[in-house]
N, C-alpha and C. Protein backbone atom coordinates (compact mmCIF):
# COMPACT_ATOMS: atom_id res chain seq x y z
N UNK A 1 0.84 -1.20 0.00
CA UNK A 1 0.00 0.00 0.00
C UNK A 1 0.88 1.25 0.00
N UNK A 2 0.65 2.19 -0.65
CA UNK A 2 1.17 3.45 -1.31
C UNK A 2 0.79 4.21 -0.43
N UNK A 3 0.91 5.46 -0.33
CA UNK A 3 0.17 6.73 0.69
C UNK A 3 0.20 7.85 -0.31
N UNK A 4 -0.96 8.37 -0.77
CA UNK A 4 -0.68 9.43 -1.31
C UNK A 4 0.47 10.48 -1.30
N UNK A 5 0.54 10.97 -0.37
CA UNK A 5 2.07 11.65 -0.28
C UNK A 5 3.36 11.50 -0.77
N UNK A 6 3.31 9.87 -1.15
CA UNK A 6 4.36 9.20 -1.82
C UNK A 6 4.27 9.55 -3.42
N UNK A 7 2.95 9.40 -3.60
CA UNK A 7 2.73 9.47 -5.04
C UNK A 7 2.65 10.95 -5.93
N UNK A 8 1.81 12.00 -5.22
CA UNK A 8 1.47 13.29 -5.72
C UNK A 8 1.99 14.22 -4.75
N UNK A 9 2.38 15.36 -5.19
CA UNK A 9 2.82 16.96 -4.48
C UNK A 9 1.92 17.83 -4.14
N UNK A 10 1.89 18.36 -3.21
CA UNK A 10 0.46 18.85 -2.25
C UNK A 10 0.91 20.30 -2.56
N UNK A 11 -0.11 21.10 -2.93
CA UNK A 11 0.35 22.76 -2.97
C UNK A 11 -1.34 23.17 -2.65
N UNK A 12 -1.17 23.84 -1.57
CA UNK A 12 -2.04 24.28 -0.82
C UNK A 12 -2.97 25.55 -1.57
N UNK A 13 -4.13 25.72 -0.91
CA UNK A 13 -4.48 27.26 -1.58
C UNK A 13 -4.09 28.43 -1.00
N UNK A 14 -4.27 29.44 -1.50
CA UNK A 14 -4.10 30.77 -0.48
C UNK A 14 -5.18 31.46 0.17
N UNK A 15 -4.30 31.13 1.68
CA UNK A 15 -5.63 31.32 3.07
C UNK A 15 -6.35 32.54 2.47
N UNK A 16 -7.89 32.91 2.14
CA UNK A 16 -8.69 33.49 1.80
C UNK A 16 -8.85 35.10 2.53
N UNK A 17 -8.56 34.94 3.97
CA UNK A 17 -8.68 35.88 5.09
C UNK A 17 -7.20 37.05 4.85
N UNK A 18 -6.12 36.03 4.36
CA UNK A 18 -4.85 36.99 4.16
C UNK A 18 -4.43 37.51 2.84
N UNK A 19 -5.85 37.45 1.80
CA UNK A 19 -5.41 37.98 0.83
C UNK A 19 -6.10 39.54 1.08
N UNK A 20 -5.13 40.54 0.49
CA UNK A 20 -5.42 42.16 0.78
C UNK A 20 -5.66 42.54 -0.34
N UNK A 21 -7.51 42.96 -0.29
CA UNK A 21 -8.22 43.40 -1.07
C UNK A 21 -7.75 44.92 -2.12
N UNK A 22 -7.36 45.17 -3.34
CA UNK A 22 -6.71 46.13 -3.89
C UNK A 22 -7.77 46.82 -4.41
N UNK A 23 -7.92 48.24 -4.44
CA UNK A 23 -8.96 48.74 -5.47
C UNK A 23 -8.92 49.83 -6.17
N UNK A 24 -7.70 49.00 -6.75
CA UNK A 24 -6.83 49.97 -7.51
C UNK A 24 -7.14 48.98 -9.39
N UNK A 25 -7.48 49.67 -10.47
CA UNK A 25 -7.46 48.96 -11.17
C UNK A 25 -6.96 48.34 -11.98
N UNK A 26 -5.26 48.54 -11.58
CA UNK A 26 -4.29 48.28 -12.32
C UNK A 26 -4.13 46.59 -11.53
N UNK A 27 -4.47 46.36 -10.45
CA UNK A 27 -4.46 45.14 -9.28
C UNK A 27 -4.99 44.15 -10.33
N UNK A 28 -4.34 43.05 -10.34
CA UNK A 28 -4.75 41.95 -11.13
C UNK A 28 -6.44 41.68 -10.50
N UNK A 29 -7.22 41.14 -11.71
CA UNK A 29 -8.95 40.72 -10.56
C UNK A 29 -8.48 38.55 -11.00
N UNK A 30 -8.60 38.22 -9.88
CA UNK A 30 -8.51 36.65 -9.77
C UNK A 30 -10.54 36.31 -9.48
N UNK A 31 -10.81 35.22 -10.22
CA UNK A 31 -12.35 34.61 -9.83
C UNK A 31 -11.67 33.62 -9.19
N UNK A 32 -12.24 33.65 -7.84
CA UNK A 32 -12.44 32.17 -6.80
C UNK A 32 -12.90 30.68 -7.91
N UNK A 33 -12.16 29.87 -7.51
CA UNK A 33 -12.44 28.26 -7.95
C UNK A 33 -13.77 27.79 -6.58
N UNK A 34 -15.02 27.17 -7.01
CA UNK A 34 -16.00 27.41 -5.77
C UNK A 34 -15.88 25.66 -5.75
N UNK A 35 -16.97 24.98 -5.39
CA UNK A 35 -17.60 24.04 -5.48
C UNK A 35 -18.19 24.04 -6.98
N UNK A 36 -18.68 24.53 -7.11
CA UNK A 36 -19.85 24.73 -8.68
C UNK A 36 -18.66 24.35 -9.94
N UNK A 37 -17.53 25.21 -9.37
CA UNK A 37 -16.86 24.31 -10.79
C UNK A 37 -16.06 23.15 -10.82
N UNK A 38 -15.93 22.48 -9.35
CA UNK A 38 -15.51 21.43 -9.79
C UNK A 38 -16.56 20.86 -10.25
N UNK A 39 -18.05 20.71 -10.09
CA UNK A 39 -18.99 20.01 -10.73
C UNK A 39 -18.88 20.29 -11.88
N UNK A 40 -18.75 21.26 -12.43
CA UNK A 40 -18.30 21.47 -14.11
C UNK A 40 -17.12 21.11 -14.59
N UNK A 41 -16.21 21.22 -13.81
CA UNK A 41 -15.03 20.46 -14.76
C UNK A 41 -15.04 18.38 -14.52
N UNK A 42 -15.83 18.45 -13.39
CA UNK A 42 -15.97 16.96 -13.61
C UNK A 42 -16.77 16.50 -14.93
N UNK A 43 -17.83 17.02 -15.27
CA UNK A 43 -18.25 16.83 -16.41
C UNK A 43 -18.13 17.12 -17.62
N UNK A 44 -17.26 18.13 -17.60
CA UNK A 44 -16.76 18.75 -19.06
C UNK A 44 -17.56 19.73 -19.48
N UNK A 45 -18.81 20.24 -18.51
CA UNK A 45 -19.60 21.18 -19.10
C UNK A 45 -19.66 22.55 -18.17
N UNK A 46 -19.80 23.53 -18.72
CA UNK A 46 -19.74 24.95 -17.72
C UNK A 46 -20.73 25.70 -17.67
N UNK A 47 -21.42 25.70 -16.55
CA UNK A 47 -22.36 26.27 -15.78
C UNK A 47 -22.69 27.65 -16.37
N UNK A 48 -21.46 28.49 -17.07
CA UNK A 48 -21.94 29.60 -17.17
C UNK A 48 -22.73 30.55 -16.17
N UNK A 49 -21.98 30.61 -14.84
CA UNK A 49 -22.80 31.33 -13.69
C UNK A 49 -22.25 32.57 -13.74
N UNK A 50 -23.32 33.47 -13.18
CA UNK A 50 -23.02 34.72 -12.99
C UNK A 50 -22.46 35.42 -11.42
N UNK A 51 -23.19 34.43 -11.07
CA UNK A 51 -22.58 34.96 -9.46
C UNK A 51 -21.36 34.43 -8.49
N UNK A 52 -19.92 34.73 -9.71
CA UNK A 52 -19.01 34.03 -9.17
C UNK A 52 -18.25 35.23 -8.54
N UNK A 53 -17.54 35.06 -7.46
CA UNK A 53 -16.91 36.06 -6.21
C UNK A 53 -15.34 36.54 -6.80
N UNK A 54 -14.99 37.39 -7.27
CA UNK A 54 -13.81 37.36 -7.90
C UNK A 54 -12.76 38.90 -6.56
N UNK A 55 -11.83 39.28 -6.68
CA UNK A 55 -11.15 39.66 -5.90
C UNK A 55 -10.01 40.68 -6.65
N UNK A 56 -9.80 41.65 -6.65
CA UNK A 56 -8.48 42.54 -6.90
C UNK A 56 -7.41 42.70 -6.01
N UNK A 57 -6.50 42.26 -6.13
CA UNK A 57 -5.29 41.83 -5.40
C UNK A 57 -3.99 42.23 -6.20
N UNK A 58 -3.03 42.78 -5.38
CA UNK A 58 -1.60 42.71 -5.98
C UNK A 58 -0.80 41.95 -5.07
N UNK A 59 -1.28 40.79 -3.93
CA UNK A 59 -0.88 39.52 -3.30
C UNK A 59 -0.62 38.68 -4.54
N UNK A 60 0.51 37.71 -4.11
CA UNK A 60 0.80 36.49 -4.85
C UNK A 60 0.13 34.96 -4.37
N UNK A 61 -1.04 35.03 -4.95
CA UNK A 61 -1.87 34.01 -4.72
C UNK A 61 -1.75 32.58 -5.78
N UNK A 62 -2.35 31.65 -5.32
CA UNK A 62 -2.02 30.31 -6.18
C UNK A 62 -3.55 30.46 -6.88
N UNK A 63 -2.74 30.34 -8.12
CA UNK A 63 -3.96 29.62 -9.14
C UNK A 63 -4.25 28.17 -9.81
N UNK A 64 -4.55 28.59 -10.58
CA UNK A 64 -4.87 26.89 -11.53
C UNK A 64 -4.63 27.11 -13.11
N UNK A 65 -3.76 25.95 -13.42
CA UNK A 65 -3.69 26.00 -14.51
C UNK A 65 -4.82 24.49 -15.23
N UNK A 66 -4.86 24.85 -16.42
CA UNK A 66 -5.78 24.01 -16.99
C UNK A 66 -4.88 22.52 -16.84
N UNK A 67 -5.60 21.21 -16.48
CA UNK A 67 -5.37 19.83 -16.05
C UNK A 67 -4.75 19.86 -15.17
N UNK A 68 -4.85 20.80 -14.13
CA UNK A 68 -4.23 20.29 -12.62
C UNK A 68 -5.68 19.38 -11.96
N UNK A 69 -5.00 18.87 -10.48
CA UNK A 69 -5.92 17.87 -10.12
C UNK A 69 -6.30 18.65 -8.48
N UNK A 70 -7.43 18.85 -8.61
CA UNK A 70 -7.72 19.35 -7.24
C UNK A 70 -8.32 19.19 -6.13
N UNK A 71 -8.48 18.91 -5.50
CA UNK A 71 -9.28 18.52 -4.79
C UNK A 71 -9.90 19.20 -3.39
N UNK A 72 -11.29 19.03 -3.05
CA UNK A 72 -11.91 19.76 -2.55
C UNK A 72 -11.60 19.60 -1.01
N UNK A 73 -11.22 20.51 -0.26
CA UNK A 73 -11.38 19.70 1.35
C UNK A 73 -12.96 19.63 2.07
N UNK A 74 -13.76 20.13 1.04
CA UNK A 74 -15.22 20.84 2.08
C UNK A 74 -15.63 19.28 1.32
N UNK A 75 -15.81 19.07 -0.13
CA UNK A 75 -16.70 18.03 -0.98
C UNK A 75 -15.85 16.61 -0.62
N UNK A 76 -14.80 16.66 -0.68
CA UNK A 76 -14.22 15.31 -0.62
C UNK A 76 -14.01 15.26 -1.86
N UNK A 77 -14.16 16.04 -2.92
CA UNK A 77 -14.78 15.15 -4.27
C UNK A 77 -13.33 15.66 -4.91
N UNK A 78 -12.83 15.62 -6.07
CA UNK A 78 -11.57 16.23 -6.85
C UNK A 78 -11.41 15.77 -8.17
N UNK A 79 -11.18 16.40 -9.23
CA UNK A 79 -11.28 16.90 -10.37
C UNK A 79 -9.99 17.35 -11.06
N UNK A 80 -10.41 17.53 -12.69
CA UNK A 80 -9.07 17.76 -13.37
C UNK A 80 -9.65 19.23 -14.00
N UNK A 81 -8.95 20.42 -13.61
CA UNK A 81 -9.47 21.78 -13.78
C UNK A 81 -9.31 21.98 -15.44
N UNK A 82 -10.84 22.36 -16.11
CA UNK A 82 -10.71 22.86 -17.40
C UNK A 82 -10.22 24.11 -17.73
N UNK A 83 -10.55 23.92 -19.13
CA UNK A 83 -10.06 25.39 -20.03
C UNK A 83 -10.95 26.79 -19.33
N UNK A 84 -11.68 26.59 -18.93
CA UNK A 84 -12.41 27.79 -18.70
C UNK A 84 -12.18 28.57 -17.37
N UNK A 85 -11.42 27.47 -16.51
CA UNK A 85 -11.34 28.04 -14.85
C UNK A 85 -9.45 27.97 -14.89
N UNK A 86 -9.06 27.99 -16.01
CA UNK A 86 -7.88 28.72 -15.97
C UNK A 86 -7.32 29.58 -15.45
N UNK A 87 -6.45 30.10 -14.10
CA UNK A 87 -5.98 31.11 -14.10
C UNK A 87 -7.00 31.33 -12.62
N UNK A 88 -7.93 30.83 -12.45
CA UNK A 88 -8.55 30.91 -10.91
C UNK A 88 -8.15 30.36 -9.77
N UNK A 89 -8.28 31.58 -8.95
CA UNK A 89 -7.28 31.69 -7.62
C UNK A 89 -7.94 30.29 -6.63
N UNK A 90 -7.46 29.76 -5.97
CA UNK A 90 -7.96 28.61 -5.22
C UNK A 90 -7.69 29.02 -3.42
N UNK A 91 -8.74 28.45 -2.63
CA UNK A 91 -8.02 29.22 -1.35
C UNK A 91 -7.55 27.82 -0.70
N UNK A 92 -7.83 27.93 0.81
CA UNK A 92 -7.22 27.36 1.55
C UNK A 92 -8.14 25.80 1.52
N UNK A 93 -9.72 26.09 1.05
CA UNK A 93 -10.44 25.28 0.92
C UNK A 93 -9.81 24.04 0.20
N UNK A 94 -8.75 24.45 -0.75
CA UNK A 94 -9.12 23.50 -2.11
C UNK A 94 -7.13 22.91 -2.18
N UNK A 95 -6.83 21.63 -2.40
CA UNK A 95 -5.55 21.48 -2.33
C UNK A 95 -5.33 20.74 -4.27
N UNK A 96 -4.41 21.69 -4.63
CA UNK A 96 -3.72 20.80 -5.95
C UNK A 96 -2.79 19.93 -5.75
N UNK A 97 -3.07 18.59 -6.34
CA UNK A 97 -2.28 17.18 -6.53
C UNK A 97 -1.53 17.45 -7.71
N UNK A 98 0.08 17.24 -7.62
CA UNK A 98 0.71 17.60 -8.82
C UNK A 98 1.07 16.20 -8.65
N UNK A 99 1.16 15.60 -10.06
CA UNK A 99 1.36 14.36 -10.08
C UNK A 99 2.59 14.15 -10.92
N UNK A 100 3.28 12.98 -11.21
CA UNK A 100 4.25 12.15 -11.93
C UNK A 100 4.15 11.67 -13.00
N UNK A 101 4.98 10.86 -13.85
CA UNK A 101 4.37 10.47 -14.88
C UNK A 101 4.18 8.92 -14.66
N UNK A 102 4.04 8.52 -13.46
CA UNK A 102 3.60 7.38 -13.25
C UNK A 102 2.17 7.22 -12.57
N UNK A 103 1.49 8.30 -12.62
CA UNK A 103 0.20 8.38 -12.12
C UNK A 103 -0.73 9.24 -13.42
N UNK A 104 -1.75 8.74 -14.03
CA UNK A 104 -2.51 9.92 -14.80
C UNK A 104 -3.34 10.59 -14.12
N UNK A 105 -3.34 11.63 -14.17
CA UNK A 105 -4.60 12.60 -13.61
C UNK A 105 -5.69 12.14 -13.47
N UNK A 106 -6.32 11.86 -14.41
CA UNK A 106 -8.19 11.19 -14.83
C UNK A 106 -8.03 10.22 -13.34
N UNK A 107 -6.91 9.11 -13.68
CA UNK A 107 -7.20 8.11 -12.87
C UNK A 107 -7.27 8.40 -11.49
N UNK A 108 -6.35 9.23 -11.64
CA UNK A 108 -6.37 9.82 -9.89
C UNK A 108 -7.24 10.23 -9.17
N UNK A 109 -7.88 11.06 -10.02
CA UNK A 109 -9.68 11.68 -9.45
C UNK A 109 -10.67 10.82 -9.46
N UNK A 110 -10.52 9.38 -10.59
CA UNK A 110 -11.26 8.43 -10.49
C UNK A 110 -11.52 7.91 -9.40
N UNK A 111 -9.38 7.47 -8.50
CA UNK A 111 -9.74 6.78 -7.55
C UNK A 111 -9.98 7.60 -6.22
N UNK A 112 -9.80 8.89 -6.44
CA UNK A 112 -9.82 9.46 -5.63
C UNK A 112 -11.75 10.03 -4.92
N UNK A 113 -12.47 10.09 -6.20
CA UNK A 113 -13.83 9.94 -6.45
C UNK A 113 -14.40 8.64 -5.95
N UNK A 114 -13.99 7.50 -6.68
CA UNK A 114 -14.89 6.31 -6.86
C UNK A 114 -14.46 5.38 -6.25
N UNK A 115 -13.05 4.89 -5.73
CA UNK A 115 -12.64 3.85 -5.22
C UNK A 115 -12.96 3.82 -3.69
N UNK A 116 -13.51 2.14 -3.38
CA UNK A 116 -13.91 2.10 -1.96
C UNK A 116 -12.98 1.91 -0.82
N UNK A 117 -12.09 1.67 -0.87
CA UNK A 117 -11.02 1.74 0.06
C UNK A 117 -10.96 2.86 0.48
N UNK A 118 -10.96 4.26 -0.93
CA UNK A 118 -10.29 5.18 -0.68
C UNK A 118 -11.59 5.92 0.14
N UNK A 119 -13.10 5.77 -0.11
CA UNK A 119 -14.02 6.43 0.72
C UNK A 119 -14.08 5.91 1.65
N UNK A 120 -13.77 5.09 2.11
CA UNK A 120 -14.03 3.83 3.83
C UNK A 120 -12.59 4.64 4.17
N UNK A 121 -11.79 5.19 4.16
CA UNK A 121 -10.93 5.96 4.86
C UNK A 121 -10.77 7.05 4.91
N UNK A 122 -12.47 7.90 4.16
CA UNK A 122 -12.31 9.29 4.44
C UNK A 122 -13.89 9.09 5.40
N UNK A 123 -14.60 7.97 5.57
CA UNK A 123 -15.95 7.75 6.43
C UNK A 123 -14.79 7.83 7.80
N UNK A 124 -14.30 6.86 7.77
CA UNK A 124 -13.64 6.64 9.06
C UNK A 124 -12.81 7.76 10.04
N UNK A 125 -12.46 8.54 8.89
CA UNK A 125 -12.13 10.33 9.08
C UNK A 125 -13.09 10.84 9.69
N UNK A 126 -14.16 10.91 9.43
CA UNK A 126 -14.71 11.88 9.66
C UNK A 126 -15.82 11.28 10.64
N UNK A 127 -15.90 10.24 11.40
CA UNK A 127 -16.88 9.63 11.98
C UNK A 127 -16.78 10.97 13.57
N UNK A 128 -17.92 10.96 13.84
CA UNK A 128 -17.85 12.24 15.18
C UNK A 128 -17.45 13.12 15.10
N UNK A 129 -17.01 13.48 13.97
CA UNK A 129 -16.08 15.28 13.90
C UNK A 129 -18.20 15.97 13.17
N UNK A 130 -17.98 16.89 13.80
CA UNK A 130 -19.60 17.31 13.59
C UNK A 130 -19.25 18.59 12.09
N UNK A 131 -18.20 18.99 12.12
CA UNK A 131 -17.70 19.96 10.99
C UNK A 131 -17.38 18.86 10.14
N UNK A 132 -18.28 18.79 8.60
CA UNK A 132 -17.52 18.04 7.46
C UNK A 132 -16.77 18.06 6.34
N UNK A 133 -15.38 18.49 7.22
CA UNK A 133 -14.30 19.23 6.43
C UNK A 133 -13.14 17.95 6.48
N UNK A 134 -12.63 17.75 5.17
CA UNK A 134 -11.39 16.74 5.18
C UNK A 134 -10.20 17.69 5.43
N UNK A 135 -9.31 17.18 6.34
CA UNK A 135 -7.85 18.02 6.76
C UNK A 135 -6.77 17.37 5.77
N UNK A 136 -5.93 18.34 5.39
CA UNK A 136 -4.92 17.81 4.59
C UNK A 136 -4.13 16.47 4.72
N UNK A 137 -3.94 16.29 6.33
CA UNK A 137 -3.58 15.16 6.91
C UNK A 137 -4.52 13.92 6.51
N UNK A 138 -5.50 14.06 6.25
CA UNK A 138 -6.38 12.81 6.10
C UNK A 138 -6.08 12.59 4.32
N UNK A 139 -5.76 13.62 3.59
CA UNK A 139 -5.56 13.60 2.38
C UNK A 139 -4.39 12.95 1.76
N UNK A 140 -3.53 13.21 2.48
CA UNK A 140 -1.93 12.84 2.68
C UNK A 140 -1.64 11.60 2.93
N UNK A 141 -2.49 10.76 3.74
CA UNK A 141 -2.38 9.79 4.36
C UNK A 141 -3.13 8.92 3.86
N UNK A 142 -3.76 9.16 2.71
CA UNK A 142 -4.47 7.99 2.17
C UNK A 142 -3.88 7.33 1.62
N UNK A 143 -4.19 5.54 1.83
CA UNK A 143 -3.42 4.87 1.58
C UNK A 143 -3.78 4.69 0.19
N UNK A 144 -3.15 4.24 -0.95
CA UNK A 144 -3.77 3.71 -2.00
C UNK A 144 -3.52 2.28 -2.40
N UNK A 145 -4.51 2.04 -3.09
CA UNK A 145 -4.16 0.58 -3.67
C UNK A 145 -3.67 0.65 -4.81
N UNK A 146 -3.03 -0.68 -5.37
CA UNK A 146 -1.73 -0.82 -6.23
C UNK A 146 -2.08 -0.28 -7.56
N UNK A 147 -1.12 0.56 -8.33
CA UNK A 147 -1.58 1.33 -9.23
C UNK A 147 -1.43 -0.02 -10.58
N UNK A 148 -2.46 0.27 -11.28
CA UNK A 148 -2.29 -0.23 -12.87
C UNK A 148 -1.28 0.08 -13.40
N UNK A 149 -0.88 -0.23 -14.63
CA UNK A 149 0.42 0.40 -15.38
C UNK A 149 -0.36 1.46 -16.13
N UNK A 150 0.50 2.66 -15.96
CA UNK A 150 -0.13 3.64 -16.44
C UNK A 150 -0.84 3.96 -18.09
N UNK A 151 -0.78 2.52 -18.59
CA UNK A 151 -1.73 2.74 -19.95
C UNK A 151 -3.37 2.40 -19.23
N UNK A 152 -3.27 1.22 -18.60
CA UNK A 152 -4.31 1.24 -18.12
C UNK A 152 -5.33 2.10 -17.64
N UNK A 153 -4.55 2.40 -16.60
CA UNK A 153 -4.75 4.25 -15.80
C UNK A 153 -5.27 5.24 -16.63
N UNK A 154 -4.84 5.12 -17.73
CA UNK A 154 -4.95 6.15 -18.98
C UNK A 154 -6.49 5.55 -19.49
N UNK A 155 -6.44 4.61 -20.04
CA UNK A 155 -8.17 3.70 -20.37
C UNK A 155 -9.16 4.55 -19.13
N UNK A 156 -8.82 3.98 -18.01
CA UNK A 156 -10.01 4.08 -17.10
C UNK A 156 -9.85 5.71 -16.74
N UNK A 157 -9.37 6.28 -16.65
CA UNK A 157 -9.44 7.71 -16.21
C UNK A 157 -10.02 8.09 -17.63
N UNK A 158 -9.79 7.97 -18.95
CA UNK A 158 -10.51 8.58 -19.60
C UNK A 158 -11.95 7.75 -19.97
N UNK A 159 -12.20 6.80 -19.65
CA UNK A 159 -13.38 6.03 -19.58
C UNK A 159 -14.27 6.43 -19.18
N UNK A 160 -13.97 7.02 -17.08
CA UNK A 160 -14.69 7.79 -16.11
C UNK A 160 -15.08 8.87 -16.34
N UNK A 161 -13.83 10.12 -17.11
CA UNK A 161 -14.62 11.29 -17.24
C UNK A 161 -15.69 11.28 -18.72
N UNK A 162 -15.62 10.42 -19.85
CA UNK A 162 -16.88 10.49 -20.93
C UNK A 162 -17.93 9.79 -20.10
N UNK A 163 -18.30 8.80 -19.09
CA UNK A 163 -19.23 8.27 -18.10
C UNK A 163 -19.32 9.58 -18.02
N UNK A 164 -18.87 10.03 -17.19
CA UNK A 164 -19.12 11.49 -16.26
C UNK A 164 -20.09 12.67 -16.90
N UNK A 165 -19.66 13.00 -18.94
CA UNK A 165 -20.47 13.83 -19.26
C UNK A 165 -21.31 13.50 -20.02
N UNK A 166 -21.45 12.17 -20.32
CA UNK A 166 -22.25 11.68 -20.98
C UNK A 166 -23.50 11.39 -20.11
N UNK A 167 -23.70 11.15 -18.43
CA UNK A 167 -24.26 11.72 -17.69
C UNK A 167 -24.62 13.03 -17.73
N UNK A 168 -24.16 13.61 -17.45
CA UNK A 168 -24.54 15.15 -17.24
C UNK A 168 -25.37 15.35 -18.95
N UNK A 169 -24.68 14.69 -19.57
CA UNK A 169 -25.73 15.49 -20.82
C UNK A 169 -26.78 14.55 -21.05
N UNK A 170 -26.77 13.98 -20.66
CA UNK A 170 -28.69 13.20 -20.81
C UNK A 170 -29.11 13.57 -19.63
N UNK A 171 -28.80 13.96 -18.50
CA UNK A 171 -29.58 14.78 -17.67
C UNK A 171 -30.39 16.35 -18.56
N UNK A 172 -29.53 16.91 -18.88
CA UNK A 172 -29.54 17.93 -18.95
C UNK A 172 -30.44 17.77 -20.31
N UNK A 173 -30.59 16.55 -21.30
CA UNK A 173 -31.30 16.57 -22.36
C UNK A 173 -32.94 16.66 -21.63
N UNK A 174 -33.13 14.95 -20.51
CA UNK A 174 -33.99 14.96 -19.98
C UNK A 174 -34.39 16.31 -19.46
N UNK A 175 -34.26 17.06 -18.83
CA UNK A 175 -34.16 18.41 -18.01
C UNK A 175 -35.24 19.30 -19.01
N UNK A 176 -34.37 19.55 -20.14
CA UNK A 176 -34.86 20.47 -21.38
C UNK A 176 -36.16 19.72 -21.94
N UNK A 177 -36.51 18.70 -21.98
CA UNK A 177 -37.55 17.85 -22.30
C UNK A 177 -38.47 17.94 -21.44
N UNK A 178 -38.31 17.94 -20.66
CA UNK A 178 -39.41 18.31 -19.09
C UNK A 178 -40.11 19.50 -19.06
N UNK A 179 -39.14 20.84 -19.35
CA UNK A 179 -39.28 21.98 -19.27
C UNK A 179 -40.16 21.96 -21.02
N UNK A 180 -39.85 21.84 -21.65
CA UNK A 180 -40.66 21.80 -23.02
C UNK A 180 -41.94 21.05 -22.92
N UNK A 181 -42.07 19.82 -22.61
CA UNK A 181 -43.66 18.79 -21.38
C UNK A 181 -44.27 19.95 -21.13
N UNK A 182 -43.95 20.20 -20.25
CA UNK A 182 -44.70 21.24 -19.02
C UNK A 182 -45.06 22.59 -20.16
N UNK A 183 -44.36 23.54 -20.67
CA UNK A 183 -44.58 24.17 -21.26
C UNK A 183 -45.91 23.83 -22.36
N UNK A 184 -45.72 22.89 -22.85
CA UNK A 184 -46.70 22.49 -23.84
C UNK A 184 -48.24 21.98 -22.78
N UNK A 185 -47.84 21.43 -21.88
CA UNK A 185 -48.90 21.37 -20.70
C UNK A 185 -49.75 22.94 -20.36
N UNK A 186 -48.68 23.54 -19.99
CA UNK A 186 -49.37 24.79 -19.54
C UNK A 186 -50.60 25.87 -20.89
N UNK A 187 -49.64 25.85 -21.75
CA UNK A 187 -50.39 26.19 -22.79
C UNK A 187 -51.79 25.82 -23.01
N UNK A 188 -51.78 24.26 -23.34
CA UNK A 188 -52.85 23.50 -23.23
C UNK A 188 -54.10 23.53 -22.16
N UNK A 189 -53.86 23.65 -21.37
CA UNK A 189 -54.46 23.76 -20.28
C UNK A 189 -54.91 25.53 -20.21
N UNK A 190 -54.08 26.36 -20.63
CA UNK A 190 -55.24 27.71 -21.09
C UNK A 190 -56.19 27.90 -22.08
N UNK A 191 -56.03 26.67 -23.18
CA UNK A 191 -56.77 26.48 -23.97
C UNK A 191 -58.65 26.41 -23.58
């Protein structure tokens, strides 16, 4: 058994409270990485929200570059950051996994997502703590099970994320189909 720490490089976010607000407009503006987009970069699709929290700063804060691996400490959940959340500042919430070339990204979030070993040792984390926040230490310390050879790794990590939006988009077909139902319902019914 492996321990994460062995495998990937931990780079933290920047504590949220010690970044000094600039309002000056020459101050670079950084958008916060939230929850909402790792749900979008897990699926490959973007929310397009408007009410994202962004910040003017001339602090040296950590961002994201497109295919880093991140992971959430509030969700548990972690992801490979797209083209669109490029360049967004991450805080203390959120830790990037820099990995090797003996680990693929996809797979990592796979097992880091889906594998049961790896959730029966973040349950066991968190059993009686009444705040449901994962600590870096619990992140660090996960043990892993034995890696595939990294072609494999490569199959199933890209296997998981087309599962992933190929979900999201028959939701989202169903969704639009519902809303068109109903619409044609309502009409009808003023008839």
């Amino acid at each position: 058994m492996k321990r994460l720490e062995n495998v990937v490089e931990f780079v933290s976010g920047s504590p949220q409270f010690r970044i000094k607000e600039a309002f000056d407009d020459k101050a670079p503006l950084y958008t916060y990485y939230g929850q909402p987009d790792i749900e979008d970069d897990l699926v490959g699709i973007d929310s397009n929200r408007s009410d994202r929290k962004q910040v003017r700063t001339f602090d040296k804060v950590n961002t994201l570059c497109q295919g880093d691996v991140v992971f959430s400490l509030i969700s548990g959940k972690s992801t490979l950051v797209g083209a669109n959340h490029r360049g967004y500042l991450y805080t203390q919430n959120y830790v990037k996994l820099v990995t090797d070339e003996k680990v693929d990204s996809k797979y990592l979030v796979y097992l880091l997502n889906e594998d049961k070993s790896v959730k029966k040792q973040f349950q066991m984390g968190l059993q009686g703590s009444q705040v449901l926040k994962y600590t870096l230490k619990q992140v660090r310390e996960l043990e892993l099970p034995d890696l595939p050879i990294i072609e494999k790794q490569r199959i199933i990590g890209e296997l998981y994320f087309n599962q992933l939006r190929l979900e999201a988009l028959k939701n989202r077909a169903a969704n639009s189909e519902t809303t068109i139902v109903l619409e044609k319902l309502r009409e009808a019914s003023k008839k």
